[in-house]
PDB file of N, CA and C in Angstrom:
ATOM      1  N   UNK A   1      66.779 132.661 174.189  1.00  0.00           N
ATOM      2  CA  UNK A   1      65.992 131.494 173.868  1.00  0.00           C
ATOM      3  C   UNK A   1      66.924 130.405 173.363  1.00  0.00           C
ATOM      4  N   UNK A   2      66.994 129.400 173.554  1.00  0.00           N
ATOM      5  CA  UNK A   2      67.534 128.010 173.721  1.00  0.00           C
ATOM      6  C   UNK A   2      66.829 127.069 172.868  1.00  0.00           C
ATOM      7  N   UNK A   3      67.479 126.295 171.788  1.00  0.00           N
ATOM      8  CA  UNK A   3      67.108 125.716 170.814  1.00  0.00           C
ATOM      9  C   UNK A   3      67.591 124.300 171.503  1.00  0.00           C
ATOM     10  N   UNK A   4      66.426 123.732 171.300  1.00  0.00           N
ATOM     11  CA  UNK A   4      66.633 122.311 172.110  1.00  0.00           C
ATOM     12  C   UNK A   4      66.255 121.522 170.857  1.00  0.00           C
ATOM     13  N   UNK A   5      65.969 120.236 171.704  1.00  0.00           N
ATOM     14  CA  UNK A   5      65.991 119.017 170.193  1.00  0.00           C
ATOM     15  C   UNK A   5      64.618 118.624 170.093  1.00  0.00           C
ATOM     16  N   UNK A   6      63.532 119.299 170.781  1.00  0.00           N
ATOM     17  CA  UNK A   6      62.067 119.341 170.828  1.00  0.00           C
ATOM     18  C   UNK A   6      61.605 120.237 170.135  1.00  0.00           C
ATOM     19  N   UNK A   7      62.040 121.311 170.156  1.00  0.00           N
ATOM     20  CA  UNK A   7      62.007 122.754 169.117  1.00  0.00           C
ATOM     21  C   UNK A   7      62.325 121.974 167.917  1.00  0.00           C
ATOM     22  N   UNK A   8      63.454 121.281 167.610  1.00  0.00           N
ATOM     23  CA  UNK A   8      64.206 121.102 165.956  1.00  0.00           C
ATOM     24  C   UNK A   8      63.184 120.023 165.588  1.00  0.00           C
ATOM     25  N   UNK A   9      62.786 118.910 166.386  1.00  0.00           N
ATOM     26  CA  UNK A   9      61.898 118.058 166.031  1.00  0.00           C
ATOM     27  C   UNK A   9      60.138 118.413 165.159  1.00  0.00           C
ATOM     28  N   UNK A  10      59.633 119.522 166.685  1.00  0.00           N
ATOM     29  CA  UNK A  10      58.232 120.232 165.613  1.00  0.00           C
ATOM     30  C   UNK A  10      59.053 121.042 164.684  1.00  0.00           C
ATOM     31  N   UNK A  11      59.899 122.212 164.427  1.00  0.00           N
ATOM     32  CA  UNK A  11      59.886 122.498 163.279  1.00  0.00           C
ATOM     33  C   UNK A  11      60.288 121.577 162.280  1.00  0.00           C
ATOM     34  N   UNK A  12      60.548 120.662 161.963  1.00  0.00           N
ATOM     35  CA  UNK A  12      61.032 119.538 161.605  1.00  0.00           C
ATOM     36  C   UNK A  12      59.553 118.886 160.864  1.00  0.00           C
ATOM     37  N   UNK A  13      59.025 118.945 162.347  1.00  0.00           N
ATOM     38  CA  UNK A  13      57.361 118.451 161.327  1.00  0.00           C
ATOM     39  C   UNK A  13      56.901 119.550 160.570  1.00  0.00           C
ATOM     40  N   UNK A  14      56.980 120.588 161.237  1.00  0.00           N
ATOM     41  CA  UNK A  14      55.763 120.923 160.410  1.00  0.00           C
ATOM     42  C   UNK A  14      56.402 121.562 159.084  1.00  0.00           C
ATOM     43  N   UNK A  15      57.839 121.428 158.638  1.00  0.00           N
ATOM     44  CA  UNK A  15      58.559 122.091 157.381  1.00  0.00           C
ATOM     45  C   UNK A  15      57.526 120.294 156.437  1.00  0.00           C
ATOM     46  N   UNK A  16      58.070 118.870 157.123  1.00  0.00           N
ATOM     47  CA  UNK A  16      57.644 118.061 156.368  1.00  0.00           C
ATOM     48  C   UNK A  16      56.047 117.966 156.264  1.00  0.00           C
ATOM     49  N   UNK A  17      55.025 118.765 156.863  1.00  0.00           N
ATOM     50  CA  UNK A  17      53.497 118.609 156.889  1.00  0.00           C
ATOM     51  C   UNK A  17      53.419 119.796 155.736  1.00  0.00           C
ATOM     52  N   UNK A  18      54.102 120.772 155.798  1.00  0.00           N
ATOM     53  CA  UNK A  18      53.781 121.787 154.813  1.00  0.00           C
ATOM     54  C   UNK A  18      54.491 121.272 153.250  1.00  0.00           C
ATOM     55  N   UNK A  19      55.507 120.867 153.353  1.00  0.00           N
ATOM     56  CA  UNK A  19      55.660 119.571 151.874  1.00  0.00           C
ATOM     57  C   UNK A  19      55.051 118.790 151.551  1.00  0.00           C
ATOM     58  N   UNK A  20      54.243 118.455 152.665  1.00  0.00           N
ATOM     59  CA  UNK A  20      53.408 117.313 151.749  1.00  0.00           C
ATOM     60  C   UNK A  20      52.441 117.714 151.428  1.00  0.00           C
ATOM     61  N   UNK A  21      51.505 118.934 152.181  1.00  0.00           N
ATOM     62  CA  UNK A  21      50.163 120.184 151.540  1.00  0.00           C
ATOM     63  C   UNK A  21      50.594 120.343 150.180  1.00  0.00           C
ATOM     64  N   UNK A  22      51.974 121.215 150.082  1.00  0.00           N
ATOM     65  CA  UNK A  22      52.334 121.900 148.907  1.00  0.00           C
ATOM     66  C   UNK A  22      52.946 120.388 147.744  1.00  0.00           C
ATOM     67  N   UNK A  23      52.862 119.494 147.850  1.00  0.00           N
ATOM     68  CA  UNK A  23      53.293 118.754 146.962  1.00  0.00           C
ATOM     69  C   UNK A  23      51.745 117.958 146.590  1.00  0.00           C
ATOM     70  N   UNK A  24      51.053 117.380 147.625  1.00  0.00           N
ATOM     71  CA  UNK A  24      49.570 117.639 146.944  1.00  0.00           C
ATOM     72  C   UNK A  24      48.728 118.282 146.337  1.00  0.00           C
ATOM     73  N   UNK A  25      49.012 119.274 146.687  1.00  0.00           N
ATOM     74  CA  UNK A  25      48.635 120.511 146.332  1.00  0.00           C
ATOM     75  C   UNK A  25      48.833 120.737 144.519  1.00  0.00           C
ATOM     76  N   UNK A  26      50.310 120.458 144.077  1.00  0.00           N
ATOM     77  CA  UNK A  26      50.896 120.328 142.944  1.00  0.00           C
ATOM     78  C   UNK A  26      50.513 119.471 142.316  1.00  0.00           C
ATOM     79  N   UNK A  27      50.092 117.973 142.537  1.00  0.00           N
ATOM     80  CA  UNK A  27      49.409 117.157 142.032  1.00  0.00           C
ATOM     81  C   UNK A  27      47.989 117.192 141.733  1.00  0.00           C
ATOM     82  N   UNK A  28      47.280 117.475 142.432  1.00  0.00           N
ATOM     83  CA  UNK A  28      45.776 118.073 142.214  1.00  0.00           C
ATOM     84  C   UNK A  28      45.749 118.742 141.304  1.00  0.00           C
ATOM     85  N   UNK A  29      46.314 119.877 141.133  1.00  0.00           N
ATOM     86  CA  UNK A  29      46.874 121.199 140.221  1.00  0.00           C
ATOM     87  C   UNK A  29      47.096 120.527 138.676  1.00  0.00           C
ATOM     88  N   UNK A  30      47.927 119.629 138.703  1.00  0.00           N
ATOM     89  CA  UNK A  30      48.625 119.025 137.766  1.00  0.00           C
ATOM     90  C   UNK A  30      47.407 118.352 136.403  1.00  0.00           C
ATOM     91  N   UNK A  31      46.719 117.253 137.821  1.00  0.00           N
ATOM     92  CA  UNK A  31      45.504 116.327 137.411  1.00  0.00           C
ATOM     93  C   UNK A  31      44.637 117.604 136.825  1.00  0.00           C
ATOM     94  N   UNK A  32      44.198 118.702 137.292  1.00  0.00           N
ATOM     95  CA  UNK A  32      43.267 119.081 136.536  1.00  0.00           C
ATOM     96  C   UNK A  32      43.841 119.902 135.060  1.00  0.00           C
ATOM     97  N   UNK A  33      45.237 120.668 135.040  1.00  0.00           N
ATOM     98  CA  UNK A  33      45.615 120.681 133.717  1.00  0.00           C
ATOM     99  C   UNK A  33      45.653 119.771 132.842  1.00  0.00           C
ATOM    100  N   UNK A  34      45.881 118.444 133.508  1.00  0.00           N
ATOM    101  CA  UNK A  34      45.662 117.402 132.221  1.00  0.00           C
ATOM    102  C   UNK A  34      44.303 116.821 131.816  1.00  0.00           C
ATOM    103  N   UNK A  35      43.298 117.059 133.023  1.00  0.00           N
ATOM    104  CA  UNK A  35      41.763 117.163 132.231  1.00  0.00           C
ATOM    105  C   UNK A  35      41.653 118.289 131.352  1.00  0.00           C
ATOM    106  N   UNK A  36      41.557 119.221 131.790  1.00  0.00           N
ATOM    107  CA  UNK A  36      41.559 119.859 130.400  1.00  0.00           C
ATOM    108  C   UNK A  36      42.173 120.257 129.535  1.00  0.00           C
ATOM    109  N   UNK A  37      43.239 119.364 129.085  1.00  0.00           N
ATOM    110  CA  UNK A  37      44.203 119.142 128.272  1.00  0.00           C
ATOM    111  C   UNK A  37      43.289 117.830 127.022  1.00  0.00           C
ATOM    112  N   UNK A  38      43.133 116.959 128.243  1.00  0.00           N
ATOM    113  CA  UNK A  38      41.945 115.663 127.368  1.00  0.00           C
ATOM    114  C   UNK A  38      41.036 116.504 126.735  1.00  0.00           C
ATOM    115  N   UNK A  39      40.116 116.858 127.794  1.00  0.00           N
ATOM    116  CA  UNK A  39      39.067 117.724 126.961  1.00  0.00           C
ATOM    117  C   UNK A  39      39.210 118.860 125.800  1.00  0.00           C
ATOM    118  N   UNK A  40      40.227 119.049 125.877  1.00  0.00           N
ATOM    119  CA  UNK A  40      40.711 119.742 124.141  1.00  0.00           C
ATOM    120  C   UNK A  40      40.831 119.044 122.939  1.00  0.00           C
ATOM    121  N   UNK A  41      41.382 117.879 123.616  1.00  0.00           N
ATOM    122  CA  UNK A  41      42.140 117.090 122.402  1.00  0.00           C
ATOM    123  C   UNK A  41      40.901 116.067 122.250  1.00  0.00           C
ATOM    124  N   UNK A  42      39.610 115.792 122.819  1.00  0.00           N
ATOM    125  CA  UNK A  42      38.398 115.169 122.477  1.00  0.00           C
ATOM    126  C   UNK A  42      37.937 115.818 121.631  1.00  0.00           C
ATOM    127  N   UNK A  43      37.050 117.298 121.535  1.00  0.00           N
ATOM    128  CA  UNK A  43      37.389 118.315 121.374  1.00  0.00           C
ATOM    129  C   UNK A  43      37.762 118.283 119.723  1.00  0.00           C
ATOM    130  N   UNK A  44      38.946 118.590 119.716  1.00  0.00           N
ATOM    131  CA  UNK A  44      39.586 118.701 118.263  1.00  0.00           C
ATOM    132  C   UNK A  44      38.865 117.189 117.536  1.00  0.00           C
ATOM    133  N   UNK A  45      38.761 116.179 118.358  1.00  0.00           N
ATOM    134  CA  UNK A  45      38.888 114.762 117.288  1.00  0.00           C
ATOM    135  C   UNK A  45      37.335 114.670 117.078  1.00  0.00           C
ATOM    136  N   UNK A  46      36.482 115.004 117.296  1.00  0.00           N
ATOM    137  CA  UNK A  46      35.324 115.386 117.536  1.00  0.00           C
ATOM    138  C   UNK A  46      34.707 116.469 116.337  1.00  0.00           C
ATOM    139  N   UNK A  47      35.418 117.732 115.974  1.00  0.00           N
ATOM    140  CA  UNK A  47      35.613 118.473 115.109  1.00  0.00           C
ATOM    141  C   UNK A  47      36.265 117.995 113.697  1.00  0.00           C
ATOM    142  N   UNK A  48      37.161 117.050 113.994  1.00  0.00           N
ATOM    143  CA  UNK A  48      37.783 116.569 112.880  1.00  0.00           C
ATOM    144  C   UNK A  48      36.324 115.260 112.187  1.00  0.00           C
ATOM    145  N   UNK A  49      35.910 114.146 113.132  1.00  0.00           N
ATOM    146  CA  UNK A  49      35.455 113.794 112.752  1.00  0.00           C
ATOM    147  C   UNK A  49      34.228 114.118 112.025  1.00  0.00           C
ATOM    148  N   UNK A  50      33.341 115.283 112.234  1.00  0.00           N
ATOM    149  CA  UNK A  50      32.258 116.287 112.267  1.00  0.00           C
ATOM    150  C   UNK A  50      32.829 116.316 110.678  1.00  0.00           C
ATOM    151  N   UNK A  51      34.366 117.054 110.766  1.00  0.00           N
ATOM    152  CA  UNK A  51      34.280 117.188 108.810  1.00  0.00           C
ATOM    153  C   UNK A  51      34.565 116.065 107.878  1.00  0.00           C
ATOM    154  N   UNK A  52      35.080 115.048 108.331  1.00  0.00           N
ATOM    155  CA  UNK A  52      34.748 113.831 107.892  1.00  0.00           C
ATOM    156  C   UNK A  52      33.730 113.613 107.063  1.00  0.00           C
ATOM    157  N   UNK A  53      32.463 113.140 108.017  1.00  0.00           N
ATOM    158  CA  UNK A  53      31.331 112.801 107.682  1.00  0.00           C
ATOM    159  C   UNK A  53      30.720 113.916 106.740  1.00  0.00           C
ATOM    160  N   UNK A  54      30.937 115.345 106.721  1.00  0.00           N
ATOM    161  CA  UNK A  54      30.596 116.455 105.633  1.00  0.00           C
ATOM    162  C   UNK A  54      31.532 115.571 104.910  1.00  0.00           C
ATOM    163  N   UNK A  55      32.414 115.553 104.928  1.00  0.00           N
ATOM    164  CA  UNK A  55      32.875 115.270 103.235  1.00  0.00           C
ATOM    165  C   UNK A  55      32.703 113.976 102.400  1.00  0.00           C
ATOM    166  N   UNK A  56      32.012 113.040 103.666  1.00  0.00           N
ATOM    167  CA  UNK A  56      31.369 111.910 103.093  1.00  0.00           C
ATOM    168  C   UNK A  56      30.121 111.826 102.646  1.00  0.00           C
ATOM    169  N   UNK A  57      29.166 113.094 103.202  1.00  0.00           N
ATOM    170  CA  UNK A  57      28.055 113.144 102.569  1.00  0.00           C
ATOM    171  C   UNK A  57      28.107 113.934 101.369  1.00  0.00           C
ATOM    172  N   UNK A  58      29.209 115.023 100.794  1.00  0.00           N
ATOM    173  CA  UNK A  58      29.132 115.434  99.795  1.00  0.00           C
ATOM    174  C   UNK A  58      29.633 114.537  98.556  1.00  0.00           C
ATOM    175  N   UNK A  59      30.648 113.823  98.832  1.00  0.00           N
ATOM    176  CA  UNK A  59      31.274 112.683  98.104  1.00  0.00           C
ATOM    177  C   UNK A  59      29.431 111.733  97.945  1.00  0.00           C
ATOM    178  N   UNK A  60      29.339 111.307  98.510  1.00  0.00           N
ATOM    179  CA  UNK A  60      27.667 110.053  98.437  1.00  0.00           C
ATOM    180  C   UNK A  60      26.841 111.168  97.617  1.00  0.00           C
ATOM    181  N   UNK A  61      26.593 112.296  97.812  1.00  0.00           N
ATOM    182  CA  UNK A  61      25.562 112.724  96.578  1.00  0.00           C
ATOM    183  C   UNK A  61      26.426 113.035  95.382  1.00  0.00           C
ATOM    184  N   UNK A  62      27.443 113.371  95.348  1.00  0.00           N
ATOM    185  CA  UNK A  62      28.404 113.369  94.091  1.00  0.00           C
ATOM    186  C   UNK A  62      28.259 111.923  93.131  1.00  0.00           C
ATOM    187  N   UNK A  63      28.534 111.300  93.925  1.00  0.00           N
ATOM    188  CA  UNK A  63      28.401 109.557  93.518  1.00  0.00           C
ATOM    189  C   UNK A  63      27.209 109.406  92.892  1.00  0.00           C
ATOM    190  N   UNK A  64      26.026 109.988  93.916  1.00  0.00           N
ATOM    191  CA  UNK A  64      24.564 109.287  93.325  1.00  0.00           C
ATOM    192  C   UNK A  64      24.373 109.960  92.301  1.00  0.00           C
ATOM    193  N   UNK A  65      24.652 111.374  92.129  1.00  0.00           N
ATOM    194  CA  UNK A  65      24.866 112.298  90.847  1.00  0.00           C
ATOM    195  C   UNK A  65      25.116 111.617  89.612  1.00  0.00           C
ATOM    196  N   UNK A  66      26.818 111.328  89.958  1.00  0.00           N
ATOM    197  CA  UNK A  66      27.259 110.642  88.778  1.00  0.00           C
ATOM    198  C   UNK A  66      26.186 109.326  88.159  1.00  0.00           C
ATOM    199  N   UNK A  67      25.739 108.752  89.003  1.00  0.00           N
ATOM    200  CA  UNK A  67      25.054 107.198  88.579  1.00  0.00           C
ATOM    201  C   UNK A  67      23.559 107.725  88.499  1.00  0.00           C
ATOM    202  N   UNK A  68      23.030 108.739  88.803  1.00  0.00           N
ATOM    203  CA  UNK A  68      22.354 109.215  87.956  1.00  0.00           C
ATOM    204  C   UNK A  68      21.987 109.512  86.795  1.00  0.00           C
ATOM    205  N   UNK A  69      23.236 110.322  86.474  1.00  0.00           N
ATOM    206  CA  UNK A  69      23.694 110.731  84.842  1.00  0.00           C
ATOM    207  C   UNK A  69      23.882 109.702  84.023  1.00  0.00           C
ATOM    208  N   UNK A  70      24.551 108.064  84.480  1.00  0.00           N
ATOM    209  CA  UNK A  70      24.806 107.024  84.193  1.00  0.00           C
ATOM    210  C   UNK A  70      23.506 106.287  82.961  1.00  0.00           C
ATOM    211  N   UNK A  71      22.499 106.737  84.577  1.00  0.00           N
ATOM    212  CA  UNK A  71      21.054 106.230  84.515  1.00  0.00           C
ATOM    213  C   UNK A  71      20.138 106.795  83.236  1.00  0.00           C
ATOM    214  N   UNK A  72      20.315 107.848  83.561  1.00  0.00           N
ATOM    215  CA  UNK A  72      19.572 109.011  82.215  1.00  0.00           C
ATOM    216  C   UNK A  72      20.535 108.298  80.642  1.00  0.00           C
ATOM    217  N   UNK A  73      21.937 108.415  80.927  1.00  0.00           N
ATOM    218  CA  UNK A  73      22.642 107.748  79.562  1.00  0.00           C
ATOM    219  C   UNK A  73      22.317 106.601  79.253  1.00  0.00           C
ATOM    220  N   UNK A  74      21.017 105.875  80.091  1.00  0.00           N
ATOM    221  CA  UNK A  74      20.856 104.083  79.885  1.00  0.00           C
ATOM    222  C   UNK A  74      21.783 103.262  79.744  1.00  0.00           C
ATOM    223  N   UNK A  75      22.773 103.698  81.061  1.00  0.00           N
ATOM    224  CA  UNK A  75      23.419 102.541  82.311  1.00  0.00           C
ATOM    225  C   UNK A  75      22.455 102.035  82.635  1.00  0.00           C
ATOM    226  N   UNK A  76      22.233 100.396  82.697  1.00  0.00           N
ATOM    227  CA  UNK A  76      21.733  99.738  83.075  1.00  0.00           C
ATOM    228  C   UNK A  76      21.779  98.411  84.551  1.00  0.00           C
ATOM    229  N   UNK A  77      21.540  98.031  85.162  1.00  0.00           N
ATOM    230  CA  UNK A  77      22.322  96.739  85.615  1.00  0.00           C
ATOM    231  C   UNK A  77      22.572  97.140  86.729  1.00  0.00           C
ATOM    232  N   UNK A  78      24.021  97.343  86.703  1.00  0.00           N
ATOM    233  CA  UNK A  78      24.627  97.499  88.180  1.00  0.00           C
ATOM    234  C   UNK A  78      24.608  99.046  88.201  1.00  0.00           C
ATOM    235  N   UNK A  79      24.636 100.190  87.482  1.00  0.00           N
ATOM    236  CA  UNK A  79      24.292 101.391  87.795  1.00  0.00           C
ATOM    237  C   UNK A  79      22.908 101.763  88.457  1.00  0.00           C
ATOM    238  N   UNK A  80      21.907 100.738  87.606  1.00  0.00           N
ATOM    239  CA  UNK A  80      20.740 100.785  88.662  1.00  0.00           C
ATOM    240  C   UNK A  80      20.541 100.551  90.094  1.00  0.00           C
ATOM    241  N   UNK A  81      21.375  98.826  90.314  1.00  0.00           N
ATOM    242  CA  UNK A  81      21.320  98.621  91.514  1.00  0.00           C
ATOM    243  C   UNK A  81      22.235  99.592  92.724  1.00  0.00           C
ATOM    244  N   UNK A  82      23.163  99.888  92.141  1.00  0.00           N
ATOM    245  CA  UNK A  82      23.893 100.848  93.204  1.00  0.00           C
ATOM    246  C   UNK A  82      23.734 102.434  92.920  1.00  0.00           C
ATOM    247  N   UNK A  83      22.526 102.733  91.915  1.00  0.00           N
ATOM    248  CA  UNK A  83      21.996 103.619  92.324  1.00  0.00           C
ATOM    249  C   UNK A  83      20.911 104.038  93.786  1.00  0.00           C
ATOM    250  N   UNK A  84      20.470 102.548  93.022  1.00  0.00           N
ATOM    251  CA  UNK A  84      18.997 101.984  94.091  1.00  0.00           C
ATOM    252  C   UNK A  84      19.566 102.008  95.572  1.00  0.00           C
ATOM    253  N   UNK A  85      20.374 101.307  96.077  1.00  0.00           N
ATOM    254  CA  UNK A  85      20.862 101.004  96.963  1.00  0.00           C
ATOM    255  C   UNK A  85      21.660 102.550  97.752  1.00  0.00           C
ATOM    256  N   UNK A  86      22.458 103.029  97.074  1.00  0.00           N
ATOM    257  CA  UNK A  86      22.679 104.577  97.449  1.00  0.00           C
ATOM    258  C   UNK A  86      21.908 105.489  97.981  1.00  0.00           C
ATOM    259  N   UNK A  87      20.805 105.512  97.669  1.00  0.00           N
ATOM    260  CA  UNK A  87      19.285 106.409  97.291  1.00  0.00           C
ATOM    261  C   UNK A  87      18.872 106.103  99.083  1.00  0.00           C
ATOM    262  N   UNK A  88      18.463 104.575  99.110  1.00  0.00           N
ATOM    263  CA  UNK A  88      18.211 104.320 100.312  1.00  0.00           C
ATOM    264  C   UNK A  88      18.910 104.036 101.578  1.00  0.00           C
ATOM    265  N   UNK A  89      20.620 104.197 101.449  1.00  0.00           N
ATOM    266  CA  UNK A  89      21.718 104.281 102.249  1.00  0.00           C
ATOM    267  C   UNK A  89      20.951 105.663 102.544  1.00  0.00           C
ATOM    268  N   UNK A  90      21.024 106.654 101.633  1.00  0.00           N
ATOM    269  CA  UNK A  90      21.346 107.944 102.020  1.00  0.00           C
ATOM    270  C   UNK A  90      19.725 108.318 102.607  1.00  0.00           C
ATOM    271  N   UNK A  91      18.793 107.952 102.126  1.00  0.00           N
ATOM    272  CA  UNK A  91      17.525 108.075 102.937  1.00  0.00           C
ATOM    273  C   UNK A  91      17.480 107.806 104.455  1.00  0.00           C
ATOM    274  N   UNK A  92      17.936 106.649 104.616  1.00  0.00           N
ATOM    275  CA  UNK A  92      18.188 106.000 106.049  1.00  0.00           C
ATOM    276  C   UNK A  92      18.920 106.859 106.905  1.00  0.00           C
ATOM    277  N   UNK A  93      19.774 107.441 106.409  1.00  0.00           N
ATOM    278  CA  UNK A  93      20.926 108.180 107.150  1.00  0.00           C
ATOM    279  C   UNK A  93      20.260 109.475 107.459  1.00  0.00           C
ATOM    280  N   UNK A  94      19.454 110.066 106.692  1.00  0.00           N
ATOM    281  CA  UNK A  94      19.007 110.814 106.731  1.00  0.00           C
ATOM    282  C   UNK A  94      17.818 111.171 107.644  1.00  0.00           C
ATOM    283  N   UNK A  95      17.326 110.213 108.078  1.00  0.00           N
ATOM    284  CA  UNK A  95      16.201 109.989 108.953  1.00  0.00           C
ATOM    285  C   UNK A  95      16.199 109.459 110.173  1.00  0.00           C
ATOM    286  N   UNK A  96      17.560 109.026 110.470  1.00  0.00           N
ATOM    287  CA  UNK A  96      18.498 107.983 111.499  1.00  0.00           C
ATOM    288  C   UNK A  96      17.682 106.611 111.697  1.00  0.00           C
ATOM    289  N   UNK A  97      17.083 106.110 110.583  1.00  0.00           N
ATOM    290  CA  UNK A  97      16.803 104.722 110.596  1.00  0.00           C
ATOM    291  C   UNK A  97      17.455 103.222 110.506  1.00  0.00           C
ATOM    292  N   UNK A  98      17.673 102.749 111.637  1.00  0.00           N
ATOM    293  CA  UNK A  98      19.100 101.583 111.722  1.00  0.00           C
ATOM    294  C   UNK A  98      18.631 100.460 110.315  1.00  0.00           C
TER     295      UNK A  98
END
């Protein structure tokens, strides 16, 4: 068998048709490790923010606590008003009323 320059030409293609399968191929591959790479790291910030807001609602009744106690000691004035105002922050939030 006799290797001519028609033979070297198709194998020629089809070594470069099968590089370009297998190098798409790698990219596709690629794109979806880095979706769910995003979707982890949403994920985590999502979780982080989740304890956030716990530790902002325990901090806001700590607060209203304190200006409570304020209140009972006859703090007057501005312990009232940012009691008042606390009370119904935290009502609102509580009920999801904008």
């Amino acid at each position: 068998m006799t290797i001519t320059l028609d033979m070297i030409i198709k194998i020629g293609a089809v070594l470069a048709a099968l590089g370009t399968v297998g190098t798409v191929a790698v990219a596709i591959l690629r794109w979806f490790v880095r979706q769910e790479k995003q979707d982890a790291d949403i994920a985590d910030i999502l979780g982080e923010q989740r304890e956030i807001k716990e530790e902002q609602c325990v901090m806001s009744y700590a607060i209203l606590a304190c200006l409570d106690g304020l209140k009972q000691l006859g703090a007057n004035d501005n312990v009232t008003d940012a009691h008042n105002k606390l009370e119904k922050h935290l009502n609102k939030k509580a009920h999801d009323v904008a």
